[in-house]
N, C-alpha and C. Protein backbone atom coordinates (compact mmCIF):
# COMPACT_ATOMS: atom_id res chain seq x y z
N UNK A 1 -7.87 -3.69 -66.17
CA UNK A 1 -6.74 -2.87 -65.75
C UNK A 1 -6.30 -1.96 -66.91
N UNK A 2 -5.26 -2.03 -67.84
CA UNK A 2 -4.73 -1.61 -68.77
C UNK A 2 -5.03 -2.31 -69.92
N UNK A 3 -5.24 -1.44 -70.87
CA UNK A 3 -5.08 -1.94 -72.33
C UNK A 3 -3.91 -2.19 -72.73
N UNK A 4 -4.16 -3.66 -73.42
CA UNK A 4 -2.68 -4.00 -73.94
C UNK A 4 -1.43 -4.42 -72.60
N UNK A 5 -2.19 -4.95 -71.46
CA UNK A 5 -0.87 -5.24 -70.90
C UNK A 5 -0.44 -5.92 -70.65
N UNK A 6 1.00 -5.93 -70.26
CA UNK A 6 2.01 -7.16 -70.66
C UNK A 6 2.41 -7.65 -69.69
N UNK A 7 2.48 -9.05 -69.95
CA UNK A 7 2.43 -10.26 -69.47
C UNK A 7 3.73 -10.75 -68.74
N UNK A 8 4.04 -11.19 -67.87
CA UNK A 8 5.42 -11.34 -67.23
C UNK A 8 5.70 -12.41 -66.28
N UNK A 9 6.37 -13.80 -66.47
CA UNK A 9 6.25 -14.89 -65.67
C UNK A 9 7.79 -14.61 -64.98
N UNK A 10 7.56 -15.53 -63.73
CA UNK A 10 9.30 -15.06 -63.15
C UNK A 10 10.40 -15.45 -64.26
N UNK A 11 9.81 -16.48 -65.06
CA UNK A 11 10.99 -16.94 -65.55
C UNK A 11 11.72 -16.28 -66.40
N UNK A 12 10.77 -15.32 -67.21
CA UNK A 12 10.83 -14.14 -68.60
C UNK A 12 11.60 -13.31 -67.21
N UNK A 13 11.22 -12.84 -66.29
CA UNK A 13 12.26 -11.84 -65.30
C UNK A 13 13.45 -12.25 -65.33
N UNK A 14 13.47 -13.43 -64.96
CA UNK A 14 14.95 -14.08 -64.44
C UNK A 14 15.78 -14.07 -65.68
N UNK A 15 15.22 -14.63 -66.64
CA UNK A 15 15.93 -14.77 -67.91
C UNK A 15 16.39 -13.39 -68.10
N UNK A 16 15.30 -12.13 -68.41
CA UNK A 16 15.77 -11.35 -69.34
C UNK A 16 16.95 -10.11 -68.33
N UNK A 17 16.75 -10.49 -66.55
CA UNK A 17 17.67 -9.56 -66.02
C UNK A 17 19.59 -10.61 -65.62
N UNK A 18 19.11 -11.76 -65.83
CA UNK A 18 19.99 -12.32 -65.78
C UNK A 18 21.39 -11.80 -67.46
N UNK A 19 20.33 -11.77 -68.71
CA UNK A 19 20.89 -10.79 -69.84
C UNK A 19 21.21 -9.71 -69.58
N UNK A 20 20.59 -8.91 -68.99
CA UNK A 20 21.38 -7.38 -68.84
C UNK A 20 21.97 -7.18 -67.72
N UNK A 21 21.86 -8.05 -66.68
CA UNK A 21 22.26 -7.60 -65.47
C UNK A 21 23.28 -9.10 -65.10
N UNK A 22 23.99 -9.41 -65.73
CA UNK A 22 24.35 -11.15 -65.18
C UNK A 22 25.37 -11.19 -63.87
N UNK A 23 25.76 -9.86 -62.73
CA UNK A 23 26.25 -9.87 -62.26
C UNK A 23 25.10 -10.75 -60.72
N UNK A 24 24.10 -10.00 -61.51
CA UNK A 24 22.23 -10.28 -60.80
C UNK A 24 21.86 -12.00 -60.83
N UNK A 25 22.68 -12.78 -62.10
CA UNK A 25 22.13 -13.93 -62.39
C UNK A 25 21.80 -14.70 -61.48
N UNK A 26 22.49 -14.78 -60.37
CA UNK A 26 22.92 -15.79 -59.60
C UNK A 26 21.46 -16.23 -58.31
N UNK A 27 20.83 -14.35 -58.25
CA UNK A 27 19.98 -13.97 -57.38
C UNK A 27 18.78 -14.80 -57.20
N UNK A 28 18.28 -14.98 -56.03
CA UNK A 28 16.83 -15.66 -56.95
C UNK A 28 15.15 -14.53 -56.49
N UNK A 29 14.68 -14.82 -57.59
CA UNK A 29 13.52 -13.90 -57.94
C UNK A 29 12.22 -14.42 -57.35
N UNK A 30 11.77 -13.00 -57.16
CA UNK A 30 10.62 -13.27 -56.18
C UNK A 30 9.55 -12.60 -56.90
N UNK A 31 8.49 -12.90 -57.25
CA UNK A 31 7.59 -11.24 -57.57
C UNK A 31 6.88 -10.70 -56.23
N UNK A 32 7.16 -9.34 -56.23
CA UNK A 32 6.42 -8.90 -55.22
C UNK A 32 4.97 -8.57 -55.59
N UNK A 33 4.06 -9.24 -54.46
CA UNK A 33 2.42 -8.48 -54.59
C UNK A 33 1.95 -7.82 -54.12
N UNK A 34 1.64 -6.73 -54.82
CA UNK A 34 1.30 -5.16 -54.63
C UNK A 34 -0.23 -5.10 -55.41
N UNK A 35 -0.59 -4.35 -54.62
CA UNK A 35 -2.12 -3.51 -55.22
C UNK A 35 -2.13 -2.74 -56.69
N UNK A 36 -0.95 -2.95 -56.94
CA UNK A 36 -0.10 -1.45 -57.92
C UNK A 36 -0.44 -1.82 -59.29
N UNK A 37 -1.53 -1.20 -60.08
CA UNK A 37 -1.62 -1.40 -61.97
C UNK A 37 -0.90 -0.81 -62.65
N UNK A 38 0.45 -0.67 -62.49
CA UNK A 38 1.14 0.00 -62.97
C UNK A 38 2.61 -0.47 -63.46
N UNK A 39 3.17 -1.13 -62.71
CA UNK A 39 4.08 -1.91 -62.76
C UNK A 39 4.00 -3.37 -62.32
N UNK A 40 4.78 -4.38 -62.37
CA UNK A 40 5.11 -5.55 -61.99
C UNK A 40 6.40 -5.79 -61.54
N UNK A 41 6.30 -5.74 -59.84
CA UNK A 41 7.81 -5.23 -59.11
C UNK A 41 8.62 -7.11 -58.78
N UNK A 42 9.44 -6.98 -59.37
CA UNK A 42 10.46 -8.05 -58.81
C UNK A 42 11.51 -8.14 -57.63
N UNK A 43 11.65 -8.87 -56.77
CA UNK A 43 13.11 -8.74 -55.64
C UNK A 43 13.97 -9.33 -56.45
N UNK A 44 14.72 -9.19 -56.40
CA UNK A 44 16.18 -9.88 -56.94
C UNK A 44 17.14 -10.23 -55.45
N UNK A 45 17.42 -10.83 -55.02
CA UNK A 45 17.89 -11.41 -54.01
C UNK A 45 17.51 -10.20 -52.35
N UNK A 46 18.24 -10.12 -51.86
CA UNK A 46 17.91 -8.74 -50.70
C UNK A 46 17.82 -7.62 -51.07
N UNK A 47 18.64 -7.31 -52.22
CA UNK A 47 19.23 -6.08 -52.00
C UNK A 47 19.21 -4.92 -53.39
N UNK A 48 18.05 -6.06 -54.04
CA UNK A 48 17.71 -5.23 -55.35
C UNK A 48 16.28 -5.95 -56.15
N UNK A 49 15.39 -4.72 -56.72
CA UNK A 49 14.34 -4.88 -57.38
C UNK A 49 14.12 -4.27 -58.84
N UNK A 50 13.68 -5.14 -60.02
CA UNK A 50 13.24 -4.96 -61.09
C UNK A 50 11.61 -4.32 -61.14
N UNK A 51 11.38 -3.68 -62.01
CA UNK A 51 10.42 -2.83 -61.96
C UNK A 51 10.00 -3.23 -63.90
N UNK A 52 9.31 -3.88 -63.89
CA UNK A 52 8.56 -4.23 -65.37
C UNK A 52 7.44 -3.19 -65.31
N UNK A 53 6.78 -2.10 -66.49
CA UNK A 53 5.79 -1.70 -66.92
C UNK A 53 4.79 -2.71 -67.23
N UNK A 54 3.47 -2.28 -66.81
CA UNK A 54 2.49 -3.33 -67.43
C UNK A 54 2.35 -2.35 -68.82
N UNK A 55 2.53 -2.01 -69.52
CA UNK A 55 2.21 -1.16 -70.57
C UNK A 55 3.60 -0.47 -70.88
N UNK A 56 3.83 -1.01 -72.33
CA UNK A 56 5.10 -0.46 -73.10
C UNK A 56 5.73 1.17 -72.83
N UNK A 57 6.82 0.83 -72.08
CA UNK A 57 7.43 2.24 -71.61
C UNK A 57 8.65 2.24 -72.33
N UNK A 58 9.37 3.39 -72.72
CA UNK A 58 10.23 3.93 -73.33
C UNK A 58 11.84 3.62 -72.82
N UNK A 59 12.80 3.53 -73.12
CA UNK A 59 13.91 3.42 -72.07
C UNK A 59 14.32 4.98 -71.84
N UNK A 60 13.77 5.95 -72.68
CA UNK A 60 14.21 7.52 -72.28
C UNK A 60 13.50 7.81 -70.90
N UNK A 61 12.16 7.51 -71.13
CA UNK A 61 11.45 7.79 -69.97
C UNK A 61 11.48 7.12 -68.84
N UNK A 62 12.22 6.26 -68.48
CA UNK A 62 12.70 5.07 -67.82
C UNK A 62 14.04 5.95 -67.28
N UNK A 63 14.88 6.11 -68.21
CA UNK A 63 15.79 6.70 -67.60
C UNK A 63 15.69 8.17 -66.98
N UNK A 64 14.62 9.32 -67.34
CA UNK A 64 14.21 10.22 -66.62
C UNK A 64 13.71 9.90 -65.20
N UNK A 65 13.40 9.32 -65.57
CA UNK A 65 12.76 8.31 -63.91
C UNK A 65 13.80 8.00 -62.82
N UNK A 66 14.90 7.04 -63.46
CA UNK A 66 15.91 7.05 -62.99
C UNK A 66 16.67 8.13 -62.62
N UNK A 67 16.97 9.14 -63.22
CA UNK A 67 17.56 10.33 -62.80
C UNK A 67 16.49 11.12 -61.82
N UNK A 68 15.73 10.83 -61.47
CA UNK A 68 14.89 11.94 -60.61
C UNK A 68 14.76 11.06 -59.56
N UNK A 69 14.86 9.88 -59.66
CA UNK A 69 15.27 8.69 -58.41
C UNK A 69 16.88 9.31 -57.89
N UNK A 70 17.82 9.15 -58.42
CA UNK A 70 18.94 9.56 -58.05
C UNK A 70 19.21 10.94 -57.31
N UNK A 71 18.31 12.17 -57.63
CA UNK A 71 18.04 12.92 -57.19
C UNK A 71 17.53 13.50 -56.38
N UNK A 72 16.14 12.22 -55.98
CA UNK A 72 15.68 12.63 -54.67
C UNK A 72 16.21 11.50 -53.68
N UNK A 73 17.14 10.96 -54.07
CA UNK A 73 18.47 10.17 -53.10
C UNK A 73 19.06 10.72 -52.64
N UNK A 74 19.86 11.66 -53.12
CA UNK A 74 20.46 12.39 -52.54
C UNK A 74 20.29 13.66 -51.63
N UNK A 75 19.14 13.95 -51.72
CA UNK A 75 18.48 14.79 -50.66
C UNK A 75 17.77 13.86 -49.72
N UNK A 76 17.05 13.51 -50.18
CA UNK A 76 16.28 12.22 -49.14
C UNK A 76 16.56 11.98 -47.26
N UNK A 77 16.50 12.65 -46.17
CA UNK A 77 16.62 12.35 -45.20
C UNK A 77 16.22 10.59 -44.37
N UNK A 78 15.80 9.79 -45.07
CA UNK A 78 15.13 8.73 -45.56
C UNK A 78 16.03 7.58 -46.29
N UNK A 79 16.34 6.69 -45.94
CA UNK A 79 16.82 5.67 -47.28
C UNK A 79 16.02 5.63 -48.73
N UNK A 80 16.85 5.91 -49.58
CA UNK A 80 15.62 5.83 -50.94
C UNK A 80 16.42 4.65 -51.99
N UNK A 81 15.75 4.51 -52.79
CA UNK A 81 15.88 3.15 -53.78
C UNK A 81 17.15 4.40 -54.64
N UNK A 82 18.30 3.60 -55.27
CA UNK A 82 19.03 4.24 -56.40
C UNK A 82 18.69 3.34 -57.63
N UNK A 83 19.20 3.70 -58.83
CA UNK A 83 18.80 3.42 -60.11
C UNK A 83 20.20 1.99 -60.53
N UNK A 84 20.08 0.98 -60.59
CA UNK A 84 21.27 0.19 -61.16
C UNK A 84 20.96 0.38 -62.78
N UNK A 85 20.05 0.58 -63.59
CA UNK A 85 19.74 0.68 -64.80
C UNK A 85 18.62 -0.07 -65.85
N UNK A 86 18.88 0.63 -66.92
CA UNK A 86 17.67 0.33 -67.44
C UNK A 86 17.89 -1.23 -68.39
N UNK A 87 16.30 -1.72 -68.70
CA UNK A 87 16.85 -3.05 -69.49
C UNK A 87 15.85 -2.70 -70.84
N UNK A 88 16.64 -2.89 -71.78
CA UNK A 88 15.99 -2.33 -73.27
C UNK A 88 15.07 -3.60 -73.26
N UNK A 89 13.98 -2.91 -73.95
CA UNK A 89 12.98 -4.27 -74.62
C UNK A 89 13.11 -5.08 -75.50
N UNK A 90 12.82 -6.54 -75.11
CA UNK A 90 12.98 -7.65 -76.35
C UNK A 90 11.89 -8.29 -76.63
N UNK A 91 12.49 -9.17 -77.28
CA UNK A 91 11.41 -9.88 -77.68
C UNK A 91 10.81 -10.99 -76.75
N UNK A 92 11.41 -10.81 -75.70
CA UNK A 92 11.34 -11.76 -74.48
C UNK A 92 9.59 -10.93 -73.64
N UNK A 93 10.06 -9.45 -73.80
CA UNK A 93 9.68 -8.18 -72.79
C UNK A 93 9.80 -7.18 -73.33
N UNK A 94 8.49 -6.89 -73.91
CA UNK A 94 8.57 -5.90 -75.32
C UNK A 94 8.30 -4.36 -74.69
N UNK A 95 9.26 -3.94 -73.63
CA UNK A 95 9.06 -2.46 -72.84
C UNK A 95 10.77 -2.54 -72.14
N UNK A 96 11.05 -1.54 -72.01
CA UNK A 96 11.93 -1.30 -71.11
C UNK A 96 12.15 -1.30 -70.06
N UNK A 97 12.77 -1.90 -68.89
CA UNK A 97 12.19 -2.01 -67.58
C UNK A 97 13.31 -1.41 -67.06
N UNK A 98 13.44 -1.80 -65.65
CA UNK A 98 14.37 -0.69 -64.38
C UNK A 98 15.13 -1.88 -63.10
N UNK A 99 16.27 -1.78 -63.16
CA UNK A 99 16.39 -2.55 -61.47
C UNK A 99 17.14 -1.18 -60.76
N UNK A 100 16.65 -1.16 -59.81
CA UNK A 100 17.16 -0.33 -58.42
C UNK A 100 17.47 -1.11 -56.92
N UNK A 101 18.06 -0.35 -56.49
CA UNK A 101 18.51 -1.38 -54.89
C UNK A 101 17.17 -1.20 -53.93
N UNK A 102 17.02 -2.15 -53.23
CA UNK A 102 15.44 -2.36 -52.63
C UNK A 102 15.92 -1.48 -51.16
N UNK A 103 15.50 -0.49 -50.42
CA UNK A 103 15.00 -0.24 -49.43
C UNK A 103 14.17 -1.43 -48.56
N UNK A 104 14.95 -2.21 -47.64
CA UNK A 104 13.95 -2.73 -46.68
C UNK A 104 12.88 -2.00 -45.50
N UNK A 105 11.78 -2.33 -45.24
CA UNK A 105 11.06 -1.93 -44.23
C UNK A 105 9.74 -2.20 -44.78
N UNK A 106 8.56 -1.85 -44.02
CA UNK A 106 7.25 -1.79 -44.21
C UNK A 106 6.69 -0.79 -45.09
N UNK A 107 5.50 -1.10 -45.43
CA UNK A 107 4.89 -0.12 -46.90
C UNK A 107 3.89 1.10 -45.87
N UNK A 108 4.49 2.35 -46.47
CA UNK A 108 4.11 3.32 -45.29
C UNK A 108 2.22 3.27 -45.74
N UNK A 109 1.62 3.47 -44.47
CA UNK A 109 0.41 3.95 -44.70
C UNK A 109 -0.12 5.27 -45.60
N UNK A 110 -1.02 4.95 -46.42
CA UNK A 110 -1.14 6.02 -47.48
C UNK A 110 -1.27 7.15 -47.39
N UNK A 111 -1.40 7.67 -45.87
CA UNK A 111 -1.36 9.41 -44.87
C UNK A 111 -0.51 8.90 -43.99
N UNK A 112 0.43 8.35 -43.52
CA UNK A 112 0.87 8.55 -42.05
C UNK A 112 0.32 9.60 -41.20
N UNK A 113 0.14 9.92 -39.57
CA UNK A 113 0.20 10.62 -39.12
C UNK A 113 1.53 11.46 -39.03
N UNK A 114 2.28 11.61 -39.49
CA UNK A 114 3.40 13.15 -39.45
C UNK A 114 2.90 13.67 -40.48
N UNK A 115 2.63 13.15 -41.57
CA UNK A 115 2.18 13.88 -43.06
C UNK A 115 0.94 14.73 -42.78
N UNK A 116 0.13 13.92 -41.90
CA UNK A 116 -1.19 14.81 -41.54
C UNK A 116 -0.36 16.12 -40.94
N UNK A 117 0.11 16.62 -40.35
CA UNK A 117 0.61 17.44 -39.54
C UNK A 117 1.23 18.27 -40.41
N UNK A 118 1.48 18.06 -41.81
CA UNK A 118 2.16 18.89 -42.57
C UNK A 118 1.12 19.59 -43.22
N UNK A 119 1.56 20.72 -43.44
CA UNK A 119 0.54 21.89 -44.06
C UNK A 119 0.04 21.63 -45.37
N UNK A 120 -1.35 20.98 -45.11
CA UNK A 120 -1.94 20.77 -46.82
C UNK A 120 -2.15 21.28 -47.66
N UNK A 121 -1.94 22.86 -47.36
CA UNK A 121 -1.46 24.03 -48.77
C UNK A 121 -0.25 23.44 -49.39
N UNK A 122 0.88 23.54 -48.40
CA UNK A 122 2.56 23.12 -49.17
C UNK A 122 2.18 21.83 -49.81
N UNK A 123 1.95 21.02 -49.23
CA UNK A 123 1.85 19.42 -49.81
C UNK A 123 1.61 19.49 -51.12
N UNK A 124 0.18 20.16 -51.17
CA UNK A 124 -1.17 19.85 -51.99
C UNK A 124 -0.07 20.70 -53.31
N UNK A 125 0.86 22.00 -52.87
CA UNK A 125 1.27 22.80 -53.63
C UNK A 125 2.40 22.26 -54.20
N UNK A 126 3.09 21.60 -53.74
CA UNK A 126 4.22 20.87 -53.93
C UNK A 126 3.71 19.89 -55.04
N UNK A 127 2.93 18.84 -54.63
CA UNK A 127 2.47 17.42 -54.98
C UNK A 127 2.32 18.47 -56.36
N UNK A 128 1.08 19.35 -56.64
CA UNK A 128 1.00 19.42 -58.02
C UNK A 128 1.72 20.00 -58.92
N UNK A 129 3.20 21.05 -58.21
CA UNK A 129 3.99 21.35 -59.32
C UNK A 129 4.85 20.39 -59.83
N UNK A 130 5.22 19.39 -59.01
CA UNK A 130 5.91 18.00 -59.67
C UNK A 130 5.43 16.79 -60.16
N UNK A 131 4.36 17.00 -59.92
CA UNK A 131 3.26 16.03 -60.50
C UNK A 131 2.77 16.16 -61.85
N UNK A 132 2.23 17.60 -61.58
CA UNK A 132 2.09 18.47 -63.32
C UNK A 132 2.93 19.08 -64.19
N UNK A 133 4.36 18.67 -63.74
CA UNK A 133 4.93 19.36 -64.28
C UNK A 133 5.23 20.85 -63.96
N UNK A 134 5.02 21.69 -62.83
CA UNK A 134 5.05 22.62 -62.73
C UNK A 134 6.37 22.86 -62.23
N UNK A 135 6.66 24.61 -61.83
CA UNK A 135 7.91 24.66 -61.82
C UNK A 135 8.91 24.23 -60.72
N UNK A 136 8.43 23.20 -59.97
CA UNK A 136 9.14 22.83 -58.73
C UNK A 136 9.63 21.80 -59.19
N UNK A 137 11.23 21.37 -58.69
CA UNK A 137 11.80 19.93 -59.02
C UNK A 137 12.06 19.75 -57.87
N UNK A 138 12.45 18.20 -57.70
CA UNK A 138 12.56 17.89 -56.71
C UNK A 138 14.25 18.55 -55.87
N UNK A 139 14.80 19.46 -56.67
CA UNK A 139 15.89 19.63 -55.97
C UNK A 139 15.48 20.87 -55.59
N UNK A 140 14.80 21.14 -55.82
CA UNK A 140 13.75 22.79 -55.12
C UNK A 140 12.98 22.70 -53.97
N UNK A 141 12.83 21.48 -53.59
CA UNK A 141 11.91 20.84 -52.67
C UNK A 141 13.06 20.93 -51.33
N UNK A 142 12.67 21.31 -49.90
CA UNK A 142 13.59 21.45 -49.13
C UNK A 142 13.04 20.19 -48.10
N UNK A 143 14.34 19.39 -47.88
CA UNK A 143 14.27 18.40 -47.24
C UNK A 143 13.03 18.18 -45.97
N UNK A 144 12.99 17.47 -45.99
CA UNK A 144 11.05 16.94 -44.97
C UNK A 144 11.94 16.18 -44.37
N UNK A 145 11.31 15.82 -42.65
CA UNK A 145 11.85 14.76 -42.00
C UNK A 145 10.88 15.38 -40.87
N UNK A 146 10.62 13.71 -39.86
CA UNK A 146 9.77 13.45 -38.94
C UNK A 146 10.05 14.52 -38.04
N UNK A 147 11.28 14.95 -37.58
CA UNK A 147 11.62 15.86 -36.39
C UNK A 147 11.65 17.28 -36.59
N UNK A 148 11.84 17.97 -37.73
CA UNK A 148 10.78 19.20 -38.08
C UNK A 148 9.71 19.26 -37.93
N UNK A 149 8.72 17.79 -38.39
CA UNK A 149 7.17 18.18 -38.83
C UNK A 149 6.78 17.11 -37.93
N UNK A 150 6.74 17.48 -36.82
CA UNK A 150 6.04 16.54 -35.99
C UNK A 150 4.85 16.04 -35.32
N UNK A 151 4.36 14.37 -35.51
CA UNK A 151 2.77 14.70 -35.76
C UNK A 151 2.08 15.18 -35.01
């Protein structure tokens, strides 16, 4: 998978969000299993999830993350995850990690059919100016929803 990556038992979760988050303590922890090499996603009771890096992440860049979460919340036609905050790295969990409030429902298929139906110039054009950095943010992006773009 990754070089160098880090290791995370529920208990190091529980412990280290129960420290930054002790309003969270009480919750009990689940790890969620995902296909995903990228992170190591936690539930925290219903209504909120920890997000561990497998590979040492920054709390700046953590919190950019967070702010562009918050941002495409608020446009979002969609329920989207918000940011509760970041947890500095210790010596417990040597990266910075993230809890946000969990969105319930099913894990969308990796094309849905409405997405097919959307114009794979815009997508494709979209996907890579915010992807690469280009000059589109997500508050430039004009709201998407099933009943405009219908499959």
């Amino acid at each position: 998978m990754h070089e160098g990556r880090l290791a995370l038992t529920e208990e190091t979760a529980a412990r280290v969000i129960a420290q930054r988050f002790p309003a969270l303590a009480h919750l009990p922890i689940e790890r969620v299993r995902t296909t995903g090499t990228v992170n190591t996603i936690v539930r925290i009771g219903d209504g909120f999830t920890a997000r561990f890096p497998l590979v040492t992440e920054s709390a700046e860049t953590l919190a950019a993350e967070a702010a562009a979460m918050e941002e495409l919340a608020d446009v979002c036609v969609v329920p989207s995850p918000r940011s509760l905050g970041i947890g500095a790295a210790t010596a417990q969990y040597p990266s910075a990690w993230s809890v946000q409030t969990w969105v319930p429902g099913e894990t969308c298929p990796a094309r849905p059919p409405a997405l097919r139906a959307y114009s794979t110039t815009q997508s494709s054009r979209r996907s890579d100016d915010v992807y690469a950095g280009g000059s589109a943010t997500i508050s430039t992006l004009k709201p998407w929803s099933f009943s405009t773009h219908p499959a």
